[in-house]
Protein backbone atom coordinates (compact mmCIF):
# COMPACT_ATOMS: atom_id res chain seq x y z
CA UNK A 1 48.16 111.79 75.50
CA UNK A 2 50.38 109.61 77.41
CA UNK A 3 48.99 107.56 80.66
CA UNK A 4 48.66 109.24 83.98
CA UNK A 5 50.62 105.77 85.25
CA UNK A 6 53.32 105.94 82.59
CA UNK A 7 53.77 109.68 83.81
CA UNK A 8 53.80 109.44 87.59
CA UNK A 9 56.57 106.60 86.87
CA UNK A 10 59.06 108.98 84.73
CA UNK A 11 57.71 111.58 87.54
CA UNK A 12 59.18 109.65 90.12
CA UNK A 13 62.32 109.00 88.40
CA UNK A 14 62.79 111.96 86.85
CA UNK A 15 60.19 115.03 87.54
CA UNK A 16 62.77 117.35 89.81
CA UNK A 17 66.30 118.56 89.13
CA UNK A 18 67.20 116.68 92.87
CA UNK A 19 65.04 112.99 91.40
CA UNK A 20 66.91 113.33 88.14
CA UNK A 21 70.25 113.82 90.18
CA UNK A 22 69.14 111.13 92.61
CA UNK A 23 68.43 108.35 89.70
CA UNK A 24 71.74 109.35 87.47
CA UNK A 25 73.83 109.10 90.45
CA UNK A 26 72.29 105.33 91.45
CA UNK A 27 72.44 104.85 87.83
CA UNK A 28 76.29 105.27 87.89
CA UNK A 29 76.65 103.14 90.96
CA UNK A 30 73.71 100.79 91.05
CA UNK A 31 70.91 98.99 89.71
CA UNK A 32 70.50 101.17 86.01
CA UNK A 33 68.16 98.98 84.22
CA UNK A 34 64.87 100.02 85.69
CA UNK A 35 65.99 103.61 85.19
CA UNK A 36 66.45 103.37 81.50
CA UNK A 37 63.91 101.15 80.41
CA UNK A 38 61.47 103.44 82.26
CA UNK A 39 62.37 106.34 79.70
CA UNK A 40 63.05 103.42 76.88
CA UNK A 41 59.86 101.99 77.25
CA UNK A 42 57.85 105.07 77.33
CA UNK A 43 59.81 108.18 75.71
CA UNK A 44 61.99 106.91 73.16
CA UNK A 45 64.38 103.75 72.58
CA UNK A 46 67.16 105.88 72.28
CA UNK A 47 67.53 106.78 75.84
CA UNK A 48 68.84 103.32 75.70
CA UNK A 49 72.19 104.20 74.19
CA UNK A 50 72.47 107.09 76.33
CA UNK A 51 72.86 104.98 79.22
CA UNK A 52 74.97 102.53 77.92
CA UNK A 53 77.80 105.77 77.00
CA UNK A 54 76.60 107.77 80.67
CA UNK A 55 77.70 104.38 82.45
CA UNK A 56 80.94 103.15 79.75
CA UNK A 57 82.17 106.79 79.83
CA UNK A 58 81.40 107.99 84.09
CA UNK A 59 82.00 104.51 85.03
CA UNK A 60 85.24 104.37 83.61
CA UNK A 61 86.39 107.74 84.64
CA UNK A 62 85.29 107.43 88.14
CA UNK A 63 86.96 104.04 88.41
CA UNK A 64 90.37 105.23 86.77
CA UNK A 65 90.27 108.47 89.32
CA UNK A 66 89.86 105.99 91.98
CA UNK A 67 92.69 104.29 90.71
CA UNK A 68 94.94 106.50 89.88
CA UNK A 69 94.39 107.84 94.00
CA UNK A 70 94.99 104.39 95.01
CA UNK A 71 98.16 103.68 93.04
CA UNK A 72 99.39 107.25 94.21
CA UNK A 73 99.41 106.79 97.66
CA UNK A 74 100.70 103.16 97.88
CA UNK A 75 103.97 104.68 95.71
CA UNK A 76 104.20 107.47 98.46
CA UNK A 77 103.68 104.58 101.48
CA UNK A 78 106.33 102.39 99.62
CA UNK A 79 108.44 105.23 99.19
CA UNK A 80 108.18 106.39 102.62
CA UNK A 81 109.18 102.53 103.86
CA UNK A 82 112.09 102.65 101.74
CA UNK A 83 113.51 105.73 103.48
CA UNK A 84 113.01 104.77 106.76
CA UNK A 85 114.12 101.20 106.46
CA UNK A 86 117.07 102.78 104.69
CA UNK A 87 117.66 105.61 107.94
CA UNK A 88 117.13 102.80 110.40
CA UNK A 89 120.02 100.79 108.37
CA UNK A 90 122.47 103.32 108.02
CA UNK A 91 121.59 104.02 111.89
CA UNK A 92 122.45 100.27 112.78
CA UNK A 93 125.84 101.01 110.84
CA UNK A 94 126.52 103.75 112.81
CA UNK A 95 126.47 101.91 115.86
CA UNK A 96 127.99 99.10 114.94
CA UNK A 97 130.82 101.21 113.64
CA UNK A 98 130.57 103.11 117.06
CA UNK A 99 130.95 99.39 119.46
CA UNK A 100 134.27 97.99 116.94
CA UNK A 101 135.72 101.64 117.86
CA UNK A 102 135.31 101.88 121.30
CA UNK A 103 136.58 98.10 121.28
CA UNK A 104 139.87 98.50 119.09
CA UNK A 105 140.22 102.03 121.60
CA UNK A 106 139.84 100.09 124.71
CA UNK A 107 142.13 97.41 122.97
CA UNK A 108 144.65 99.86 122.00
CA UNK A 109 145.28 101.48 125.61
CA UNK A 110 146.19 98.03 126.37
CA UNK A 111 143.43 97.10 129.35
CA UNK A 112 142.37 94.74 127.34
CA UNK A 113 143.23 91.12 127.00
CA UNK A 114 141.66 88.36 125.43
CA UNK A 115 139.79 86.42 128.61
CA UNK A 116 138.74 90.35 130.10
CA UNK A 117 137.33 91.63 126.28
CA UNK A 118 136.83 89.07 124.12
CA UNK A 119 135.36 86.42 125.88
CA UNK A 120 132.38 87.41 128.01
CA UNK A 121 131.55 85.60 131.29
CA UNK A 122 128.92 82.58 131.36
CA UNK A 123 128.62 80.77 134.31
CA UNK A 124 126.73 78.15 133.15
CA UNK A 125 129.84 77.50 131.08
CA UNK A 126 132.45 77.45 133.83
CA UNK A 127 134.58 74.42 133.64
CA UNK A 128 133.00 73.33 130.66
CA UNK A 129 135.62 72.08 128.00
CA UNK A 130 136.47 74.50 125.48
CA UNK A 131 135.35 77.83 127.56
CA UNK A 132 137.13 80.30 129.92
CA UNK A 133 138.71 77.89 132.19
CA UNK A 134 140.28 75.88 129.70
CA UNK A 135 141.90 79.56 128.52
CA UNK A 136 143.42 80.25 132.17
């Protein structure tokens, strides 16, 4: 018969369906050696490879889902910046294209000459050489 030691130790790793869940799931994500080399040690050596494929094949998987979420929604952000940079663009266009109009309009009733609309008023620069006052 097997020790009553050897048994409580697989008992506590192992003895209920929530343990067993408990211990595969901080096998996956933790510290798996003491795990298998309980049931190595004292059930059979090949538990050994059992772990190894549980934490190659889960690990993997759980790592490429994790992935595969991660690289999805930064495609979806970066797509999304795209569009709006491209709106806010073709908004910018809009009102540039809006100003030149309402300038060649105002231009084109003839109030406009070049020292009322085309060169704005500075004070600092009055009497300044090469601003308004040299144009009057």
């Amino acid at each position: 018969s097997i020790d009553v030691t050897v048994r409580e130790e697989v008992f506590l790793l192992y003895g209920t369906f929530s343990r067993t869940f408990l211990t595969m799931f901080e096998v996956l994500f933790a510290n798996w050696g003491p795990a298998c080399r309980v049931l190595m040690e004292n059930v059979s050596e090949w538990f050994s490879l059992f772990f190894l494929f549980y934490r190659c094949i889960l690990g993997f998987a759980v790592l490429n889902i994790i992935n595969a979420v991660f690289v999805q929604q930064t495609m979806k952000t970066a797509s999304s910046d795209e569009e709006i940079a491209f709106k806010q663009k073709e908004k910018d266009i809009q009102s540039y294209t809006r100003k030149v109009k309402k300038l060649f309009q105002t231009m084109d009733a003839g109030h406009c000459t070049i020292r009322n609309c085309l060169i704005p008023e500075f004070p600092v620069f009055e009497g300044k050489a090469g601003t308004r006052a040299e144009l009057d």
